[in-house]
C-alpha atoms as a PDB file:
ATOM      1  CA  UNK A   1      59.711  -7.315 115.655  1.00  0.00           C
ATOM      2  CA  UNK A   2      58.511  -4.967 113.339  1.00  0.00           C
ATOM      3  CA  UNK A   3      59.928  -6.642 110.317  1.00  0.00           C
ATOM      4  CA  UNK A   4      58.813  -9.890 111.631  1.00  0.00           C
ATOM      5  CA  UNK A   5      55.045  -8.382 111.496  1.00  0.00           C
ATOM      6  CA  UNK A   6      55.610  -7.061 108.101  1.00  0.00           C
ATOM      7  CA  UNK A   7      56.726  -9.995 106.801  1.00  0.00           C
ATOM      8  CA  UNK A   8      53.869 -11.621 108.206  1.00  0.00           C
ATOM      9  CA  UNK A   9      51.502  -9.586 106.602  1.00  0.00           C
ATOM     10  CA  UNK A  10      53.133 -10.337 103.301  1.00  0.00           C
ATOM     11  CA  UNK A  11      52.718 -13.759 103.468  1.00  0.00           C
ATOM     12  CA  UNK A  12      48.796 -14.097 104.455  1.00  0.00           C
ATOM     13  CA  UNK A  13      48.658 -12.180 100.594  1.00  0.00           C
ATOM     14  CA  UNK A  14      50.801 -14.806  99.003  1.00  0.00           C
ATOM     15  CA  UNK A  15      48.633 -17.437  97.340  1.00  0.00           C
ATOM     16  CA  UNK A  16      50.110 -20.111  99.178  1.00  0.00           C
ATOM     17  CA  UNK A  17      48.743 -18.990 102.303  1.00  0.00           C
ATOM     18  CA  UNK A  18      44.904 -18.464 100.965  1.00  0.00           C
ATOM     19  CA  UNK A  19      43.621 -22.408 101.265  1.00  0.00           C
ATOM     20  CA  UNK A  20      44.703 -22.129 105.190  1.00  0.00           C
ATOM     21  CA  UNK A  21      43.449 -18.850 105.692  1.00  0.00           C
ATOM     22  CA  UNK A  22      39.662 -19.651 103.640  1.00  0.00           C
ATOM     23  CA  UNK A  23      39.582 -22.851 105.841  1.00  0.00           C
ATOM     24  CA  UNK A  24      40.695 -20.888 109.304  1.00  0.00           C
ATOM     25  CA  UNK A  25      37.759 -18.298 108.343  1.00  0.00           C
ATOM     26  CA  UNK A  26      34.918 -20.735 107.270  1.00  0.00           C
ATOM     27  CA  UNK A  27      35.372 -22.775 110.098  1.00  0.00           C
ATOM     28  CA  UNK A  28      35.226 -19.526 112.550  1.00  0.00           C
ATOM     29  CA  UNK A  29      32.602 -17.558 111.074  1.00  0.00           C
ATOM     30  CA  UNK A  30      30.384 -21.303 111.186  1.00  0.00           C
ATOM     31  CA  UNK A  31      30.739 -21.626 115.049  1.00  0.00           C
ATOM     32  CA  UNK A  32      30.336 -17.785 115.740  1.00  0.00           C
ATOM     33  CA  UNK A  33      26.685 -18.047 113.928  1.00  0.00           C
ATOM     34  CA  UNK A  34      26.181 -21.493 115.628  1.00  0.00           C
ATOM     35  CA  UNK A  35      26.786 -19.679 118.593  1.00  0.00           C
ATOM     36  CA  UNK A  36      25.047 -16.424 117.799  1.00  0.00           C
ATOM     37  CA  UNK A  37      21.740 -18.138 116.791  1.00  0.00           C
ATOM     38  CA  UNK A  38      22.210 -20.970 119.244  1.00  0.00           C
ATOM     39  CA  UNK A  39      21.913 -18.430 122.630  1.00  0.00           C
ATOM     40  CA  UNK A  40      19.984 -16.407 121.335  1.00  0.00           C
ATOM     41  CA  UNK A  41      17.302 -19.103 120.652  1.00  0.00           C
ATOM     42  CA  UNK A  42      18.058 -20.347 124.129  1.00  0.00           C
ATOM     43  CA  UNK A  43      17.350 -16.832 125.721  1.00  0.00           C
ATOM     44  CA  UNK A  44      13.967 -16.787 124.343  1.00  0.00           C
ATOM     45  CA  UNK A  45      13.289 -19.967 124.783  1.00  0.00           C
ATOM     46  CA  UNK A  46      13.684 -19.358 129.000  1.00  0.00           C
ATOM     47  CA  UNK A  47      11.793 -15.614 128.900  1.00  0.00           C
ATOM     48  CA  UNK A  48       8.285 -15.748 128.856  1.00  0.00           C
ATOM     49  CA  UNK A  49       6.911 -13.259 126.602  1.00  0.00           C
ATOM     50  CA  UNK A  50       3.180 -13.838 127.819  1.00  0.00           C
ATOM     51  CA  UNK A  51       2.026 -14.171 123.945  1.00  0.00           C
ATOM     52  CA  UNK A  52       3.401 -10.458 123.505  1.00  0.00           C
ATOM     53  CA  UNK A  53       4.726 -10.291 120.026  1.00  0.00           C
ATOM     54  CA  UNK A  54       6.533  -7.055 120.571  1.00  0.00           C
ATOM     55  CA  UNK A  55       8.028  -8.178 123.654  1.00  0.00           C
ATOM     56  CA  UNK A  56       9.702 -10.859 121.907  1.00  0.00           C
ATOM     57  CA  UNK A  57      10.981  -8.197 119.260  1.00  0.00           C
ATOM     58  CA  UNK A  58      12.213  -6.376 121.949  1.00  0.00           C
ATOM     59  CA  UNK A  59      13.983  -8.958 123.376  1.00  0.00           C
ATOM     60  CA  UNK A  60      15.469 -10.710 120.542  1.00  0.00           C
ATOM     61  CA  UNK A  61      16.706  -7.028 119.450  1.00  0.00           C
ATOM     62  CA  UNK A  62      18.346  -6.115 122.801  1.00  0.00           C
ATOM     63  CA  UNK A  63      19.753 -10.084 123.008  1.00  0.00           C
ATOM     64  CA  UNK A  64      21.134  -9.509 119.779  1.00  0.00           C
ATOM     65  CA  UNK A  65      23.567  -6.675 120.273  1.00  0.00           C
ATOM     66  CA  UNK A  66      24.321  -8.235 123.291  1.00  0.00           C
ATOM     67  CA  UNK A  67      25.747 -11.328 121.427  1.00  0.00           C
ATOM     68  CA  UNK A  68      27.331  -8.828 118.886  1.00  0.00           C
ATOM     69  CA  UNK A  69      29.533  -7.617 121.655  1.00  0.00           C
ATOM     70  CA  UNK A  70      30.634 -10.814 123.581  1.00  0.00           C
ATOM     71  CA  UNK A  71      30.755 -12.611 120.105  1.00  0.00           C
ATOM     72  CA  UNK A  72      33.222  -9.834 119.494  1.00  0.00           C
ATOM     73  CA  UNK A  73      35.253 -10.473 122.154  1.00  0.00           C
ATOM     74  CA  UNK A  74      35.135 -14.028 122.013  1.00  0.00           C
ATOM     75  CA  UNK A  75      36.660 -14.020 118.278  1.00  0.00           C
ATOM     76  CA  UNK A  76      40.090 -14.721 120.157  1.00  0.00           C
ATOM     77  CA  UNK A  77      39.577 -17.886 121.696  1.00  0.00           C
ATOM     78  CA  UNK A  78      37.500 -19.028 118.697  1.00  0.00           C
ATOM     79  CA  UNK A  79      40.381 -18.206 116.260  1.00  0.00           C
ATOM     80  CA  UNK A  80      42.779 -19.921 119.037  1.00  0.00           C
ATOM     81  CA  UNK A  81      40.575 -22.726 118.500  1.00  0.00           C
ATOM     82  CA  UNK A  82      41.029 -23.305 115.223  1.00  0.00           C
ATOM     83  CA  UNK A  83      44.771 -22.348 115.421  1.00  0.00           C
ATOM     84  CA  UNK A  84      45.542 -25.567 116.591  1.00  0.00           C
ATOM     85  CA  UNK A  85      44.603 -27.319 113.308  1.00  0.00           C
ATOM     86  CA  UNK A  86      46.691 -25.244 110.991  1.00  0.00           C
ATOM     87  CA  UNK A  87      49.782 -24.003 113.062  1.00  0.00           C
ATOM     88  CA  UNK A  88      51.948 -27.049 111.671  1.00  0.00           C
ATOM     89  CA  UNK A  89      50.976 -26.422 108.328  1.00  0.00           C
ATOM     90  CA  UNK A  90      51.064 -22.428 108.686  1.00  0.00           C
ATOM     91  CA  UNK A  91      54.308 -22.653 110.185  1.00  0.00           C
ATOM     92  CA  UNK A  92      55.877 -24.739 107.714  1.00  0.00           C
ATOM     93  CA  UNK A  93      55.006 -22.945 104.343  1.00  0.00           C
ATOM     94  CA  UNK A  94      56.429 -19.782 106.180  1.00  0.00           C
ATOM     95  CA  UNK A  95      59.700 -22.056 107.351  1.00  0.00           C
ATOM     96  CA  UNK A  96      59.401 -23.524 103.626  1.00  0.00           C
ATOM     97  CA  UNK A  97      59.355 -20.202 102.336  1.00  0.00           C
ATOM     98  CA  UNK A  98      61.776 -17.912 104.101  1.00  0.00           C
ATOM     99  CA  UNK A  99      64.144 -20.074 105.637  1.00  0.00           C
ATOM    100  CA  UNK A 100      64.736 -23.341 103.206  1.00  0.00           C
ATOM    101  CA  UNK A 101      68.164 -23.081 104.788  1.00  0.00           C
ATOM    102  CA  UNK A 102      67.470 -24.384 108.315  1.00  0.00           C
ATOM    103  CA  UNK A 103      66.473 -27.701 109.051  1.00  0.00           C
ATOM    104  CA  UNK A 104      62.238 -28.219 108.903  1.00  0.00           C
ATOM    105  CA  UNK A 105      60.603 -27.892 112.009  1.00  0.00           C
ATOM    106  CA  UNK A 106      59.039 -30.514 113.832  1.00  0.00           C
ATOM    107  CA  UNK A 107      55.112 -31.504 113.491  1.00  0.00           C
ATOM    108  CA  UNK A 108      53.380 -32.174 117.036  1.00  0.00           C
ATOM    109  CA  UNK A 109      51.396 -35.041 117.604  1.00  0.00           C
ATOM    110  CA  UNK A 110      47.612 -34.277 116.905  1.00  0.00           C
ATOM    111  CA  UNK A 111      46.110 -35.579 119.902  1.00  0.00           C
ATOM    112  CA  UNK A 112      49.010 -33.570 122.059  1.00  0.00           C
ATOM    113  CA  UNK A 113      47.893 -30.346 119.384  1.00  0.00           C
ATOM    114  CA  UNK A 114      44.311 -30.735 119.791  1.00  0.00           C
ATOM    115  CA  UNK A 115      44.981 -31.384 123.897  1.00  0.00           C
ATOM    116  CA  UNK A 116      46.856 -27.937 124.095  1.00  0.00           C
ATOM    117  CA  UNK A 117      44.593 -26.199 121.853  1.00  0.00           C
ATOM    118  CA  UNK A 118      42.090 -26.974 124.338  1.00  0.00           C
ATOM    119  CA  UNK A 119      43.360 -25.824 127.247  1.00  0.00           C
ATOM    120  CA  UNK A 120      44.355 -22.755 126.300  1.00  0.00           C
ATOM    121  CA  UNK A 121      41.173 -22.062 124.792  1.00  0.00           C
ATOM    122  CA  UNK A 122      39.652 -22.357 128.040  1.00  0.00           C
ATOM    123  CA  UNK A 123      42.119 -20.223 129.666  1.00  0.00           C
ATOM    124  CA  UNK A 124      41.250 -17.504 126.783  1.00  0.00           C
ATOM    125  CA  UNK A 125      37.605 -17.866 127.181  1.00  0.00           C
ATOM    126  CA  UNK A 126      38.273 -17.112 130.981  1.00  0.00           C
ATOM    127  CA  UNK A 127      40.249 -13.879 130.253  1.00  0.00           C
ATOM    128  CA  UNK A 128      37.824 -12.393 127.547  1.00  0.00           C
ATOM    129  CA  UNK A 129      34.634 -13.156 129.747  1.00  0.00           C
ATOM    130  CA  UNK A 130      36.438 -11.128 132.151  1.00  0.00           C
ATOM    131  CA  UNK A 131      37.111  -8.717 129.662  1.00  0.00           C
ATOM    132  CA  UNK A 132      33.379  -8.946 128.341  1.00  0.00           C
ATOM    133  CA  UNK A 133      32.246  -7.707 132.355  1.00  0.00           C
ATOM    134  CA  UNK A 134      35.019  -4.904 132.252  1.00  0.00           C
ATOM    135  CA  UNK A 135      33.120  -3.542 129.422  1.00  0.00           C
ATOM    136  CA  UNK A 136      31.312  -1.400 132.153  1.00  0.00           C
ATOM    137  CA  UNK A 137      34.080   0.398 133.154  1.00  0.00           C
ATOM    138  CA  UNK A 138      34.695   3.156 131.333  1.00  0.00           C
ATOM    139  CA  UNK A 139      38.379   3.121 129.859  1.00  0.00           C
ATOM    140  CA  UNK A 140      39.567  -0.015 131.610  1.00  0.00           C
ATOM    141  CA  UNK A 141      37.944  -2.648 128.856  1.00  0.00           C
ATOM    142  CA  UNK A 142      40.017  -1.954 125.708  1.00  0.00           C
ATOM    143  CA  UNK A 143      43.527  -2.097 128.222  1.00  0.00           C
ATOM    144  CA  UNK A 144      42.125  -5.034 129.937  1.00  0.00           C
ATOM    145  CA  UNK A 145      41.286  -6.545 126.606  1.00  0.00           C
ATOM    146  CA  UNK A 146      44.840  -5.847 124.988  1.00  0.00           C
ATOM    147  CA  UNK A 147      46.853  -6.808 127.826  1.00  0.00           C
ATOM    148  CA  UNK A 148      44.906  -9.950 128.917  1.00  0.00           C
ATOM    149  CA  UNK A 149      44.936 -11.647 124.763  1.00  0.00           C
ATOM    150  CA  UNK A 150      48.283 -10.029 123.930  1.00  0.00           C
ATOM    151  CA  UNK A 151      49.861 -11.670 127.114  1.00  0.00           C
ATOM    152  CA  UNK A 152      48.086 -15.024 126.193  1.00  0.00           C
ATOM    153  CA  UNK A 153      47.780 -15.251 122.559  1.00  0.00           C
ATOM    154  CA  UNK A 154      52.220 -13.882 122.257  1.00  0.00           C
ATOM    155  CA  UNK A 155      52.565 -16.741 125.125  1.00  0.00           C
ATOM    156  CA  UNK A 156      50.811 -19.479 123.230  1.00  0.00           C
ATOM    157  CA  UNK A 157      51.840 -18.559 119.805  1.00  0.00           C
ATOM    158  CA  UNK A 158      55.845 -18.420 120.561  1.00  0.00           C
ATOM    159  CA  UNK A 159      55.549 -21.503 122.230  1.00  0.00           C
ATOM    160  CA  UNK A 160      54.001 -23.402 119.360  1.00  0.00           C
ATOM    161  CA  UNK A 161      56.351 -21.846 116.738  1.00  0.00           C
ATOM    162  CA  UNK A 162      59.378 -22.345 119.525  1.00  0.00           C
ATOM    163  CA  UNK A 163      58.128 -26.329 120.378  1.00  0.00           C
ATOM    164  CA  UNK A 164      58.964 -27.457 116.634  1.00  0.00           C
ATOM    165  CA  UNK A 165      62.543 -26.657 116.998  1.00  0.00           C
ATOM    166  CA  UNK A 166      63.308 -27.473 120.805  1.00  0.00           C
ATOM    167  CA  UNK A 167      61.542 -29.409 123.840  1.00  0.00           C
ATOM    168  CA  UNK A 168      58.504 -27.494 125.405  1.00  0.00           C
ATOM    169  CA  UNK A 169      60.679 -26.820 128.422  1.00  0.00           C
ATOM    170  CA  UNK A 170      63.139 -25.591 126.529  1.00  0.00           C
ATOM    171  CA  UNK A 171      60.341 -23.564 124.409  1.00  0.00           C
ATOM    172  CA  UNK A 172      58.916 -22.196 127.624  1.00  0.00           C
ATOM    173  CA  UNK A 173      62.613 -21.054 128.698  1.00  0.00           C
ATOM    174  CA  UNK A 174      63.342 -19.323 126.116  1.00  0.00           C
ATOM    175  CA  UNK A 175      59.765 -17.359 125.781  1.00  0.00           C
ATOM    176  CA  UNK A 176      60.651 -15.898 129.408  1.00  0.00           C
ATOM    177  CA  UNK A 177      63.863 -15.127 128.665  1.00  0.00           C
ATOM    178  CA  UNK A 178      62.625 -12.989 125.667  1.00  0.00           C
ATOM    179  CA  UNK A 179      59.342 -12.290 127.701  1.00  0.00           C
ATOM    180  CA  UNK A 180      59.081  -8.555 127.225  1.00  0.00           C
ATOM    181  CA  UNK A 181      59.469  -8.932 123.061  1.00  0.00           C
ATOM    182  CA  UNK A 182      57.228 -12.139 123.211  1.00  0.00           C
ATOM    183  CA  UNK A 183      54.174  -9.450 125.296  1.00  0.00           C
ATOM    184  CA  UNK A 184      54.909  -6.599 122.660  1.00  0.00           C
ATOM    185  CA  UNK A 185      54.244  -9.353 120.198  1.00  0.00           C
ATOM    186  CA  UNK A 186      51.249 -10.155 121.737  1.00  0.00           C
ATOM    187  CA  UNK A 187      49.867  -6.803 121.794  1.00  0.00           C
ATOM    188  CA  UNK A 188      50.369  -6.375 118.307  1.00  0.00           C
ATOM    189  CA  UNK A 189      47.821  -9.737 117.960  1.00  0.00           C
ATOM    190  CA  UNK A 190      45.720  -8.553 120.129  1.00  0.00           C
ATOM    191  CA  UNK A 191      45.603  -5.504 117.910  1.00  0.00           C
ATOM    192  CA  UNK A 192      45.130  -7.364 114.984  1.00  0.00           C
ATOM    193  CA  UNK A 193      41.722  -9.528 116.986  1.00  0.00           C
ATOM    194  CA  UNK A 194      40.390  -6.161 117.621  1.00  0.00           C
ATOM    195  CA  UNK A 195      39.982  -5.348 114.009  1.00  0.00           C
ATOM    196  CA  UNK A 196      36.707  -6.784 112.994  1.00  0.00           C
ATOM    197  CA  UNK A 197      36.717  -9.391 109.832  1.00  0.00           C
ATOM    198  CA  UNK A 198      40.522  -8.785 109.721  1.00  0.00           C
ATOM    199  CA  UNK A 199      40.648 -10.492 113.497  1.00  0.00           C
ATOM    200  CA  UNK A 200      39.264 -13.938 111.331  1.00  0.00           C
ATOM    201  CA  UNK A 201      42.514 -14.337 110.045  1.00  0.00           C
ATOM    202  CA  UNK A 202      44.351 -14.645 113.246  1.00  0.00           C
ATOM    203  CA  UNK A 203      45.722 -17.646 113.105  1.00  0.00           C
ATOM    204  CA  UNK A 204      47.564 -17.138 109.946  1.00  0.00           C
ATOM    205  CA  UNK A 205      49.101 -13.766 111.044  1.00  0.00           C
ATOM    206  CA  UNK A 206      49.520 -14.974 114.367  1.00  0.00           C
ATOM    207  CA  UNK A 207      51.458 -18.278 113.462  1.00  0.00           C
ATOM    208  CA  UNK A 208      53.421 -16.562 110.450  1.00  0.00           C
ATOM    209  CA  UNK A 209      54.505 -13.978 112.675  1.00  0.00           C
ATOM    210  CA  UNK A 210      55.667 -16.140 115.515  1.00  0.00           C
ATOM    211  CA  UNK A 211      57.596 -17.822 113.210  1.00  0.00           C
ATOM    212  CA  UNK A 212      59.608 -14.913 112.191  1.00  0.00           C
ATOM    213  CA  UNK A 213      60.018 -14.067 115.359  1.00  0.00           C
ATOM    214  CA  UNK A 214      61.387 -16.882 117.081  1.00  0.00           C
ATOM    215  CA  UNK A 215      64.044 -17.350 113.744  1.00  0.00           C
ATOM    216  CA  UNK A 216      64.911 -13.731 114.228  1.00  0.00           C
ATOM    217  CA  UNK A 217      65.502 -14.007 118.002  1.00  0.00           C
ATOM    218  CA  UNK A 218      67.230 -17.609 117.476  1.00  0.00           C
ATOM    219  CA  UNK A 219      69.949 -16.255 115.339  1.00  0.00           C
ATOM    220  CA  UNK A 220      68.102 -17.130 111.698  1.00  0.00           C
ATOM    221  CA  UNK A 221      67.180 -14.459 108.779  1.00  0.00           C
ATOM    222  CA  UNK A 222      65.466 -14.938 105.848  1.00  0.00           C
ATOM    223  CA  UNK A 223      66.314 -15.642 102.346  1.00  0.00           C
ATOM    224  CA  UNK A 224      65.372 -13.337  99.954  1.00  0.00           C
ATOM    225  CA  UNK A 225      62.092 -13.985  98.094  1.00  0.00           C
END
């Protein structure tokens, strides 16, 4: 597992990997400020500052680092957003480029890619709101935060680099069979989301490291590059 991190590490450097990874991060860091200036319009929009200018300060200060913190935790499910769109192409330069010996994987559908993407998002948004109230309990947040994405995010990443080379059942099989390497996984993703600007480029590690993963635990090594 370790190796497979490393190696995905090397390849979000490789030049190959910086178009996905500049389109991954312009797309995030545009919905996070659409967001961040969209509620925090909204909020004082609905508070009536009776015609108090420093009330209004006051307010859009204390709104402010509010949104800094949930904005925070919600880089997960934004990035799993976005993963959607570039796991196919993610996970073939890294198939491309470490393992021209197997047989390519296989491209999903987009409107079944986009469907999934989706749904998981959701389920992510769930977690991390839960996460985002746990902040209030001293010492529980951080766990609840690790455990909750690194469950999630090593679930949904396996499968996606697991579903090009097998049926989803078949994906999902094999995921609980290796369950306890897949979570590990996960926590080292949910490591990397907790790491502020380096958490924008998620998907890439994410994807790239699935992918080594799965071809380590399927039998597969790399070619030397």
């Amino acid at each position: 597992m370790i190796a497979a991190a490393l190696a995905a590490l090397s390849d979000i450097l490789r030049p190959e990997f910086r178009a996905v990874l500049w389109k991954s991060i312009g797309l995030t860091v545009v919905l996070l400020i659409a967001v961040w200036f969209g509620l925090q319009g909204l909020l004082l929009w609905l508070v009536d500052t009776g015609g108090w200018p420093w009330l209004e300060t006051v307010i859009a200060i204390l709104t402010g680092i509010g949104l800094v913190i949930g904005l925070g935790l919600l880089v997960a499910p934004v990035a799993a957003l976005f993963a959607g769109l570039f796991t196919d192409e993610i996970a073939g330069l890294v198939e491309r480029q470490h393992y021209p010996q197997d047989p390519p994987g296989r491209d999903l559908p987009f409107a079944q890619s986009v469907l999934g993407t989706l749904a998981f998002t959701l389920v992510v948004i769930g977690v991390n709101l839960v996460c985002l109230i746990l902040l209030l309990v001293p010492g529980v947040n951080l766990v609840a935060f690790l455990i909750g994405n690194g469950y999630l995010l090593g679930r949904e990443y396996f499968e996606a680099a697991a579903v090009r080379f097998r049926p989803r059942e078949e994906a999902k099989a094999l995921r609980r069979k290796e369950g306890g390497t897949v979570f590990l996984a996960g926590l080292v993703i949910g490591l990397f989301v907790a790491i502020p600007i380096v958490n924008l480029a998620t998907p890439l590690f994410a994807t790239a490291f699935m992918v080594h993963l799965h071809k380590r635990l399927t039998g597969s090594r790399p070619v030397a590059v």
